[in-house]
C-alpha atoms as a PDB file:
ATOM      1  CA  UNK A   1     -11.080 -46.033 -16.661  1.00  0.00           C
ATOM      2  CA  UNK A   2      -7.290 -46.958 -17.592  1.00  0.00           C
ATOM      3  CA  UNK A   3      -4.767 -47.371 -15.014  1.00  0.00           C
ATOM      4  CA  UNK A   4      -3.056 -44.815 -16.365  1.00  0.00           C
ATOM      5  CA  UNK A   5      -5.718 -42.233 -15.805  1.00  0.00           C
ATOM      6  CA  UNK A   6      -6.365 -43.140 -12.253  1.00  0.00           C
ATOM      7  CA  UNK A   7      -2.712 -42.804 -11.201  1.00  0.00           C
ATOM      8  CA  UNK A   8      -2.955 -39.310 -12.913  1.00  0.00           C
ATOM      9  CA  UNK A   9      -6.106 -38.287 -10.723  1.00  0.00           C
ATOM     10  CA  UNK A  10      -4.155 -40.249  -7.924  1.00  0.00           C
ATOM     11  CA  UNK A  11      -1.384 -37.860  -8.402  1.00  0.00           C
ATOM     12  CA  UNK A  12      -3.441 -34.600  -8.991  1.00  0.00           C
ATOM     13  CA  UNK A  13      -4.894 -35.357  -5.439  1.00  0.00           C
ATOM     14  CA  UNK A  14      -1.562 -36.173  -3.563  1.00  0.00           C
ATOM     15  CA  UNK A  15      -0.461 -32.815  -5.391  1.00  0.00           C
ATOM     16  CA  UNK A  16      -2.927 -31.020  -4.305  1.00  0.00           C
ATOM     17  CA  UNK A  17      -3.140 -32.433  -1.014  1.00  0.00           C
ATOM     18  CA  UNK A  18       0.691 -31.308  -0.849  1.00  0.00           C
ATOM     19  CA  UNK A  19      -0.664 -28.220  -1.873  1.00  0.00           C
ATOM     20  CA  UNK A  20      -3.112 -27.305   0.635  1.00  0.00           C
ATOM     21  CA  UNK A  21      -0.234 -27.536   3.201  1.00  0.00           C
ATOM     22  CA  UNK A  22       1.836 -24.563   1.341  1.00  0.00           C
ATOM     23  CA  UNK A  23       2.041 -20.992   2.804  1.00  0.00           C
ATOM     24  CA  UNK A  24       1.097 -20.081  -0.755  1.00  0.00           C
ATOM     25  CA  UNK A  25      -2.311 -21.612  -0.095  1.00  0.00           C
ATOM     26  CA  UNK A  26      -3.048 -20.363   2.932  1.00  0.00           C
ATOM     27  CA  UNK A  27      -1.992 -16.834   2.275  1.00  0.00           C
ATOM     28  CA  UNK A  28      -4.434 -17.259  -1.087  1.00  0.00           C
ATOM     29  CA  UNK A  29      -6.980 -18.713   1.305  1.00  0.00           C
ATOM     30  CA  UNK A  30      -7.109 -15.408   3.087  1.00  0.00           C
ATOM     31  CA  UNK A  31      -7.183 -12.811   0.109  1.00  0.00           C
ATOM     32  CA  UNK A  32      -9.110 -14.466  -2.703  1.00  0.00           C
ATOM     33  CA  UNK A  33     -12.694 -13.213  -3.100  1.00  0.00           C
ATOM     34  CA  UNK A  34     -13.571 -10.799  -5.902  1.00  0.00           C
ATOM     35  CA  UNK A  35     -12.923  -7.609  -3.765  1.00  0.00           C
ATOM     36  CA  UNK A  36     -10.849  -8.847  -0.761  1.00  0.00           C
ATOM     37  CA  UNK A  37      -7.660  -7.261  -2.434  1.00  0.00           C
ATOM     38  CA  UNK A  38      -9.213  -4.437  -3.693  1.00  0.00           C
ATOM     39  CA  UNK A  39     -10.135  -3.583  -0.081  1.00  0.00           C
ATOM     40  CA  UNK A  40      -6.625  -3.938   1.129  1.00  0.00           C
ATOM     41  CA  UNK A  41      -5.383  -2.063  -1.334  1.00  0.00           C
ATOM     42  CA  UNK A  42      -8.208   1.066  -0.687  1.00  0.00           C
ATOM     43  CA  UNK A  43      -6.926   0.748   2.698  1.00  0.00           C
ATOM     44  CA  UNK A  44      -3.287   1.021   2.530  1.00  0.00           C
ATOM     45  CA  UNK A  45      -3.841   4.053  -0.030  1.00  0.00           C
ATOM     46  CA  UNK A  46      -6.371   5.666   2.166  1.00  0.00           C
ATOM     47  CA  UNK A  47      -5.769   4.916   5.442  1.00  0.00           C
ATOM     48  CA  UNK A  48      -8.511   4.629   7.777  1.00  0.00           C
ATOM     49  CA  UNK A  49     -11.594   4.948   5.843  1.00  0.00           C
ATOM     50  CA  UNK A  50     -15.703   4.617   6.920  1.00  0.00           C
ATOM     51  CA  UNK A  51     -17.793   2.191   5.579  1.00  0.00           C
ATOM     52  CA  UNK A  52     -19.302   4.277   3.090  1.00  0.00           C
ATOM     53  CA  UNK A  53     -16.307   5.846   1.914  1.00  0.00           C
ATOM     54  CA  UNK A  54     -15.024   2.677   1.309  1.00  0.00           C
ATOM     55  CA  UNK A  55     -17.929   1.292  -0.780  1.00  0.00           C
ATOM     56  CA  UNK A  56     -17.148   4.872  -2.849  1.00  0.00           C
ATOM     57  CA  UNK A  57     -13.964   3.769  -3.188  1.00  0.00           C
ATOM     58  CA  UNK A  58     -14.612   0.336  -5.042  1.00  0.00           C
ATOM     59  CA  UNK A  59     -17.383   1.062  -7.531  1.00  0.00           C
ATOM     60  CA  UNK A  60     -19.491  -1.894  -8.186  1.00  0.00           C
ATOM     61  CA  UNK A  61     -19.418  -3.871  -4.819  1.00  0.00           C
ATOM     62  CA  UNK A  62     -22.925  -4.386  -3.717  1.00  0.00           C
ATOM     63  CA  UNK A  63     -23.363  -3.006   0.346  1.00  0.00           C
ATOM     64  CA  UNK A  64     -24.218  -6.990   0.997  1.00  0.00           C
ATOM     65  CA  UNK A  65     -20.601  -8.175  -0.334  1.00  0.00           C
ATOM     66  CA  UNK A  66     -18.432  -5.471   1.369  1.00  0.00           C
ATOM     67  CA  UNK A  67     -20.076  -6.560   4.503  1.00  0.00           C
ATOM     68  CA  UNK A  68     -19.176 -10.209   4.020  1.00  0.00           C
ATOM     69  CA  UNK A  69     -15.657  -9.500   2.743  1.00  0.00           C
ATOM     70  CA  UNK A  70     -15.017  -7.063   5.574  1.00  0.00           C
ATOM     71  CA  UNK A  71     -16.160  -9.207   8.519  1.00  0.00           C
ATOM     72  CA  UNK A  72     -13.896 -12.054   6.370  1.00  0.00           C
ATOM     73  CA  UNK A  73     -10.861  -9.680   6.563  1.00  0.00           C
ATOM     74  CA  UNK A  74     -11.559  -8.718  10.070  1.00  0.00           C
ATOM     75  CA  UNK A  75     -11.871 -12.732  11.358  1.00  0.00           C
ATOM     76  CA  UNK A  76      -8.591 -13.090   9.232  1.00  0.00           C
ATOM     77  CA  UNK A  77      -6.981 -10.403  11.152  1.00  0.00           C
ATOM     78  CA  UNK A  78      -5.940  -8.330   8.427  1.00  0.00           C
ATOM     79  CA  UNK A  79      -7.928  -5.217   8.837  1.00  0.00           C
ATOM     80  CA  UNK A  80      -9.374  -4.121  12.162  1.00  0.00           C
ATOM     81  CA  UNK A  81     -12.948  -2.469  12.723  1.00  0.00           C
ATOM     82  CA  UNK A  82     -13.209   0.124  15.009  1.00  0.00           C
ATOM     83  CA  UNK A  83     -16.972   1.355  16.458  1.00  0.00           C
ATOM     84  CA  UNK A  84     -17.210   4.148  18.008  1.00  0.00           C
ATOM     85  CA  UNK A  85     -20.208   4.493  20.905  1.00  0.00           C
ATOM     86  CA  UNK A  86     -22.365   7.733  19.093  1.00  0.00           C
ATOM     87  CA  UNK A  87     -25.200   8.124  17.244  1.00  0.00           C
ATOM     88  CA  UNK A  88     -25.316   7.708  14.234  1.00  0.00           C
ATOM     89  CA  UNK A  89     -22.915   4.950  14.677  1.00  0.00           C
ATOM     90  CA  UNK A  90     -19.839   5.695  13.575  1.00  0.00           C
ATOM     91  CA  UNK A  91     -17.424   2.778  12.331  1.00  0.00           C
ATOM     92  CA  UNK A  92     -13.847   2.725  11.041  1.00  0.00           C
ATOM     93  CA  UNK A  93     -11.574   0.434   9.063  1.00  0.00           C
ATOM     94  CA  UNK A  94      -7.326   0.355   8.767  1.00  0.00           C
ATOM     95  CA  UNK A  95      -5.112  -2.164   8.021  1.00  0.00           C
ATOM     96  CA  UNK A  96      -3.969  -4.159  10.740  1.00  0.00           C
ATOM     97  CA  UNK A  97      -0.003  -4.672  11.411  1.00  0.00           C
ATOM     98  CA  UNK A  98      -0.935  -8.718   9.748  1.00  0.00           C
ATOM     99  CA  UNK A  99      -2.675  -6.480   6.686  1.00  0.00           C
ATOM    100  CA  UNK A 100       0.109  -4.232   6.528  1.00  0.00           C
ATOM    101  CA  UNK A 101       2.542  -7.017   6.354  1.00  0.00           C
ATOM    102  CA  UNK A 102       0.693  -8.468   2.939  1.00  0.00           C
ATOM    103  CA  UNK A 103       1.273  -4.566   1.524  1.00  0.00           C
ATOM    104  CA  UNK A 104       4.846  -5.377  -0.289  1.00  0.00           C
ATOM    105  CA  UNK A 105       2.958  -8.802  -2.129  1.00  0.00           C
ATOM    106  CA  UNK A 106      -0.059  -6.649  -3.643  1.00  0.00           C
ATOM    107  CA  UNK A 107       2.292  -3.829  -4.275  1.00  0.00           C
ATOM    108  CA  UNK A 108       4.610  -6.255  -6.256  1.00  0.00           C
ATOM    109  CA  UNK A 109       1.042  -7.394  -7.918  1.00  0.00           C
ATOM    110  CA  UNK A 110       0.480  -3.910  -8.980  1.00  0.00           C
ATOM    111  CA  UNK A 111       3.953  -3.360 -10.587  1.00  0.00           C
ATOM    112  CA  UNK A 112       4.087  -6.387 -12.440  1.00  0.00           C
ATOM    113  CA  UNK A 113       0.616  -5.329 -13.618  1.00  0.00           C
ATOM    114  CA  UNK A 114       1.532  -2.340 -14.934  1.00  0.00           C
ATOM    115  CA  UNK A 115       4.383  -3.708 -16.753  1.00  0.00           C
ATOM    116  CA  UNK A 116       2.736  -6.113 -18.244  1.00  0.00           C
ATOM    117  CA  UNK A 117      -0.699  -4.434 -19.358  1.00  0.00           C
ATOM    118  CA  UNK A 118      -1.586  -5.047 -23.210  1.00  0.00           C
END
């Protein structure tokens, strides 16, 4: 391997080690997964929605990977999960104030989407 190519790699790591530090990182850390934005944005739209309105909402999602991404979302504090005590259970999701602060970034997604589109 050439000098040249290890100071490269070298670099690429510092960089990314510089990176990893960024807001931009961390705020990425907390909504990329294949539906994590996609359940934001159902949220916001919708409001407080149940469980299986929600997996309505997003066609495709398996049951096993809403689960996951909502418990993620939950830990992350951007949605909050409220159970009530009945039977049949009864459980509820909404943005949190955190989630609700992320709104005007996906939004901005969305427009620049829309004018860009092929």
């Amino acid at each position: 391997m050439s000098e040249e190519t290890v100071k490269r790699r070298e670099g690429r790591c510092i960089a990314s080690e510089r990176l990893c530090d960024t807001g931009f990182s961390y705020t990425l850390s907390l909504i990329s997964g294949k539906y994590k934005m996609t359940i934001l944005y159902a949220l916001m739209e919708f409001g407080i929605v149940r469980y299986n309105e929600l997996h309505r909402y997003i066609r495709g999602v398996s049951f096993k990977t809403l689960s996951a991404s909502l418990k993620e979302l939950e830990a992350d504090g951007l949605i909050v999960r409220t159970e009530y005590p009945q039977i049949p259970p009864k459980v509820e999701y909404s943005l949190s104030a955190r989630g609700q602060s992320l709104m005007p970034i996906l939004d901005a997604l969305c427009e620049w989407g829309d004018r860009n589109r092929a």
